[in-house]
N, C-alpha and C. Protein backbone atom coordinates (compact mmCIF):
# COMPACT_ATOMS: atom_id res chain seq x y z
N UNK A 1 36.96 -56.70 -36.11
CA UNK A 1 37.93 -55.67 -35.86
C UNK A 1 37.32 -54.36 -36.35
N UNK A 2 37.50 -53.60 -35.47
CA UNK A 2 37.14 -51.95 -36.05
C UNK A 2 38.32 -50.64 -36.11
N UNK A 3 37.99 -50.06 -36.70
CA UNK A 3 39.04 -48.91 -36.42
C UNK A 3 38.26 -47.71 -36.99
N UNK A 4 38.20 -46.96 -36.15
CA UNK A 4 37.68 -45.28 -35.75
C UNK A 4 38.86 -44.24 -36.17
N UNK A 5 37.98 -43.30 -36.93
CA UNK A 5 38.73 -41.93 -36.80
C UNK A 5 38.08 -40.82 -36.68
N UNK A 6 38.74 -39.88 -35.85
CA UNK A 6 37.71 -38.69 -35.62
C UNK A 6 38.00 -37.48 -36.81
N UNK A 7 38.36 -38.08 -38.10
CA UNK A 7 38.31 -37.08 -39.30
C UNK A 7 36.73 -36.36 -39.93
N UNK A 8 37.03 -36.35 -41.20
CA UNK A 8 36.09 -35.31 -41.44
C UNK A 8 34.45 -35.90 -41.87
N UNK A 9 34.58 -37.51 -41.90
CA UNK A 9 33.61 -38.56 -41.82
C UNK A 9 32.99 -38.27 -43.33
N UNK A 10 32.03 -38.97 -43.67
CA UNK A 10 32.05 -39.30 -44.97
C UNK A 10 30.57 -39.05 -45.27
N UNK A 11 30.03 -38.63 -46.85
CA UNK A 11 28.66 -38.48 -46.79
C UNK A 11 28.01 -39.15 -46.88
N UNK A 12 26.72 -39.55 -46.80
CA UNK A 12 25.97 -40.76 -46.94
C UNK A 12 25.89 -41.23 -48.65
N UNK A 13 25.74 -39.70 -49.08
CA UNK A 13 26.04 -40.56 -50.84
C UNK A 13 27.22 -41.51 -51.34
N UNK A 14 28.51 -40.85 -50.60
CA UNK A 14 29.65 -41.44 -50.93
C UNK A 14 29.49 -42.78 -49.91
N UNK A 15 29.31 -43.37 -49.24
CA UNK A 15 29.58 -44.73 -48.10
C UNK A 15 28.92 -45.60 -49.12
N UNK A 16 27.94 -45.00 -50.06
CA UNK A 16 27.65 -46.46 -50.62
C UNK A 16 28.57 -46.51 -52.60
N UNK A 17 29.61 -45.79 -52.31
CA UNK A 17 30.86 -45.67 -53.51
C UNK A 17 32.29 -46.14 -52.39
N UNK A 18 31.85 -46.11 -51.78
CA UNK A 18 33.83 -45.77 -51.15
C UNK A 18 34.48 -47.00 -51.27
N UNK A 19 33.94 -48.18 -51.68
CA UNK A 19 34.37 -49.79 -51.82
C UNK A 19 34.97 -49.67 -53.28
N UNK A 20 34.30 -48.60 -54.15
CA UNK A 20 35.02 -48.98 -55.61
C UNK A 20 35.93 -48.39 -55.54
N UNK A 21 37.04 -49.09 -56.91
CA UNK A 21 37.85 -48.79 -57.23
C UNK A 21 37.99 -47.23 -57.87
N UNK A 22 38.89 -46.53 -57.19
CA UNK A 22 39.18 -44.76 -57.59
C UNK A 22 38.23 -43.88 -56.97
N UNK A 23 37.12 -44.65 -56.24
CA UNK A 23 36.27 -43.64 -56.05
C UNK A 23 37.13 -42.63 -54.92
N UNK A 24 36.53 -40.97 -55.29
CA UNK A 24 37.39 -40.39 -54.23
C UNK A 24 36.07 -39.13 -54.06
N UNK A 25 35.99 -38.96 -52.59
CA UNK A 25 34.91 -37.73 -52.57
C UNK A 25 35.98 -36.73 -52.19
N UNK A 26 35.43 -35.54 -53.59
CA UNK A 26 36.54 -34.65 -52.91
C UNK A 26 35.72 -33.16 -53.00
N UNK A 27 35.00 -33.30 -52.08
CA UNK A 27 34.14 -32.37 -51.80
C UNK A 27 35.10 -31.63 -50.97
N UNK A 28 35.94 -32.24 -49.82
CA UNK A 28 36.72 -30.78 -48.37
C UNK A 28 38.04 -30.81 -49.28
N UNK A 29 38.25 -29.70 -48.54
CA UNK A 29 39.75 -29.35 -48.93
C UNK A 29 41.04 -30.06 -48.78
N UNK A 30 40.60 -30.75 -47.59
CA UNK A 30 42.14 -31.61 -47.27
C UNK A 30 41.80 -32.83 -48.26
N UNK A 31 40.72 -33.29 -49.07
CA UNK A 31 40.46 -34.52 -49.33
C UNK A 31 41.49 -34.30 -50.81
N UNK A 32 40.96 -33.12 -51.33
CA UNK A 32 40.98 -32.18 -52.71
C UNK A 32 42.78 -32.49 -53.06
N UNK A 33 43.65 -31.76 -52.21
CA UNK A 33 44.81 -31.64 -51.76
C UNK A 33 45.82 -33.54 -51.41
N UNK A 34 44.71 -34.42 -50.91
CA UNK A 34 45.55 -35.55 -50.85
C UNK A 34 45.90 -36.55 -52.06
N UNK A 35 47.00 -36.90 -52.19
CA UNK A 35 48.15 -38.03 -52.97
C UNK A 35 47.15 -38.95 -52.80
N UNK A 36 45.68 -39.97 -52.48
CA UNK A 36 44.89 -40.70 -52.45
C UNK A 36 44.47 -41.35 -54.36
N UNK A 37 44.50 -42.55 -54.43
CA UNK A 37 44.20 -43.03 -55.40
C UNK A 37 42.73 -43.57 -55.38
N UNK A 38 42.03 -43.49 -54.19
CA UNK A 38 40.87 -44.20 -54.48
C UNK A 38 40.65 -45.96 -54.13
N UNK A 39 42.33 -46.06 -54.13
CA UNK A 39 42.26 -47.87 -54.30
C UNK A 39 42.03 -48.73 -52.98
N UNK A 40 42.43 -48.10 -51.85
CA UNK A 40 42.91 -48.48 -50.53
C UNK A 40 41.80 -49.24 -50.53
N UNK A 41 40.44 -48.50 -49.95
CA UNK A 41 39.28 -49.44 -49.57
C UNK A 41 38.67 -50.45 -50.43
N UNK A 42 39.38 -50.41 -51.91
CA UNK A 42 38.78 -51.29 -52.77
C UNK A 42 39.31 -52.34 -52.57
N UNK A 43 40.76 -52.33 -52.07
CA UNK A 43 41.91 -53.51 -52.19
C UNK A 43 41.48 -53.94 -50.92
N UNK A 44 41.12 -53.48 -49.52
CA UNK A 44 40.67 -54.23 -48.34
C UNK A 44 39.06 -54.72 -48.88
N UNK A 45 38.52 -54.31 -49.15
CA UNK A 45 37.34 -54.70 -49.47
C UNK A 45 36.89 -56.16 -49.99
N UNK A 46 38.10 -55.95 -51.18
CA UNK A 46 38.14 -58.02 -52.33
C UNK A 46 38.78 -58.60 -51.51
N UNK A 47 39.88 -58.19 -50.56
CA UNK A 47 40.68 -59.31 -49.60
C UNK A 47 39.38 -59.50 -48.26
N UNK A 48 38.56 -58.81 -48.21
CA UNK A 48 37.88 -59.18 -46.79
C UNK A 48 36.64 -59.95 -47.65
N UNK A 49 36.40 -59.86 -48.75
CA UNK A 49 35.35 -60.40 -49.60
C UNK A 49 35.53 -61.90 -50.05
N UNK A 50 37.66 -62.24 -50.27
CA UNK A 50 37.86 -63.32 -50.37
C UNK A 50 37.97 -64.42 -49.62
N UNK A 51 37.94 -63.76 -47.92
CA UNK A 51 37.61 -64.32 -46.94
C UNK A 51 37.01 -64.57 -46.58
N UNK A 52 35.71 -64.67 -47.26
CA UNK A 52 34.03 -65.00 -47.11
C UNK A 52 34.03 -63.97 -45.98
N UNK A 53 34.68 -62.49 -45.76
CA UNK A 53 33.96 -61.54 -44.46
C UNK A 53 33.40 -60.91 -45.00
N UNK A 54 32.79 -59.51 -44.05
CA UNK A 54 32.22 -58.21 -44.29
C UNK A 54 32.88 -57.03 -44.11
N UNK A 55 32.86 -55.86 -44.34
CA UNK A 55 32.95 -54.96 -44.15
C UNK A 55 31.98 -53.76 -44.17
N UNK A 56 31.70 -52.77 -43.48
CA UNK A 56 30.88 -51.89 -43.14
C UNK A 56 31.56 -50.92 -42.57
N UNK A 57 30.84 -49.68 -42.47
CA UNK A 57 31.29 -48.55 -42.55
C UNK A 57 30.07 -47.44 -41.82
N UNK A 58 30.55 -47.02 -40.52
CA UNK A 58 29.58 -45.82 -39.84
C UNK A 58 30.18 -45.16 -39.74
N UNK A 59 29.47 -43.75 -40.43
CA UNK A 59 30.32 -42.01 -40.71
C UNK A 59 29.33 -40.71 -40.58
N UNK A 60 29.74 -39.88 -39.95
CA UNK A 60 29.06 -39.00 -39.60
C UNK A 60 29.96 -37.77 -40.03
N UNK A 61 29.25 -36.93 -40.57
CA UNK A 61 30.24 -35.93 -41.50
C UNK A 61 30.70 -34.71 -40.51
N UNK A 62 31.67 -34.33 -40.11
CA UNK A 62 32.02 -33.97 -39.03
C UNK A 62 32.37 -34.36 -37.94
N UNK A 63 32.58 -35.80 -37.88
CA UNK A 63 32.56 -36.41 -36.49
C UNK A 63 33.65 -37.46 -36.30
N UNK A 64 33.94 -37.86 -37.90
CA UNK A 64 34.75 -39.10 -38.61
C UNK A 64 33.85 -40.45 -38.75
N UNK A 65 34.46 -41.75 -38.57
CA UNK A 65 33.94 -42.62 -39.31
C UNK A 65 34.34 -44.08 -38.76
N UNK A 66 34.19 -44.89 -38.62
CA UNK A 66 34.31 -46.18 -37.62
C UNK A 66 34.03 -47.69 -39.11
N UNK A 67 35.45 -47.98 -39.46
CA UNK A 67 35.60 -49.19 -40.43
C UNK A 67 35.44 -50.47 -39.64
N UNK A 68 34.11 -51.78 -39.79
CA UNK A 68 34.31 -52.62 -38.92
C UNK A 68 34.38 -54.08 -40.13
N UNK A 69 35.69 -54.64 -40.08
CA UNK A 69 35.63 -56.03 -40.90
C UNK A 69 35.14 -57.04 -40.10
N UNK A 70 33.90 -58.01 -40.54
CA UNK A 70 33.85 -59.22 -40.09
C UNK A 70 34.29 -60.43 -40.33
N UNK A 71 35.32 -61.35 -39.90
CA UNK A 71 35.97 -62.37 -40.54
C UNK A 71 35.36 -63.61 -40.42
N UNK A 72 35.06 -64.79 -40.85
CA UNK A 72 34.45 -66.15 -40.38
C UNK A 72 35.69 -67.11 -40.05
N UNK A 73 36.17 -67.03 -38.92
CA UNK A 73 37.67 -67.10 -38.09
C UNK A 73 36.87 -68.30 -37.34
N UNK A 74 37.60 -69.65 -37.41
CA UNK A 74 37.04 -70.79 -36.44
C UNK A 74 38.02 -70.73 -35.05
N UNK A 75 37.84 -70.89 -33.90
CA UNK A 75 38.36 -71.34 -33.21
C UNK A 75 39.14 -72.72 -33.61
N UNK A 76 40.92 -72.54 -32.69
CA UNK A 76 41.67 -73.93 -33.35
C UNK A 76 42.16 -74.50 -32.01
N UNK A 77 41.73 -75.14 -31.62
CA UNK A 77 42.68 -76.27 -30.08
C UNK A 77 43.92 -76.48 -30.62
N UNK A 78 44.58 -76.76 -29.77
CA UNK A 78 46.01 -77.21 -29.82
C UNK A 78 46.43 -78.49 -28.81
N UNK A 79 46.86 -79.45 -29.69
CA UNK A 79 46.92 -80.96 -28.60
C UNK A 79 48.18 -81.21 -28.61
N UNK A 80 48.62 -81.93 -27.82
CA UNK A 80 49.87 -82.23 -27.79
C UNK A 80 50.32 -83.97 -27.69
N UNK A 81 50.77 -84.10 -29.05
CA UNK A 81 50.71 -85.25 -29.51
C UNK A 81 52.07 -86.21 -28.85
C-alpha cells in the first residue's frame, strides 16, 4: 500500500529520523506552526515492524513524498464445507 502527498516533502537528512519517536523537522513554516508530536510515523512504523512488514519512504523537497508499507499477507481460499 502507498500513499502520496504533494506537500512540502522531506529532506534527505530527516527520512533517515522520521521513524523515531518525536522526531520533528521543523525547518518550513507550516511544519514550525503544526500541533504534530513526532509520534505518528513511529507508532505506524512498530505496528508495520510487528507484522514482520516494511516501510519506506520517497521525498523530494518541494514536490511531497510517497509512504509505501510492505505487508507479508498470505493468500486464504475459502471452501465450503
Amino acid at each position: 500500500m502507498s500513499v502520496t502527498d504533494s506537500g512540502i516533502g522531506i529532506s534527505p537528512d530527516a527520512q533517515t529520523q522520521i521513524f523515531n519517536p518525536y522526531f520533528r523537522e521543523v525547518t518550513a513554516p507550516q511544519v514550525q506552526n503544526s500541533d504534530g508530536t513526532g509520534l505518528g510515523l513511529a507508532i505506524v512504523s512498530r505496528l508495520v515492524q510487528l507484522m514482520d512488514g516494511e516501510i519506506k519512504v520517497d521525498s523530494q523537497l518541494g514536490k511531497g513524498s510517497t509512504f509505501t508499507v510492505i505487508l507479508p499477507l498470505e493468500a486464504m481460499s475459502t471452501t465450503d464445507n
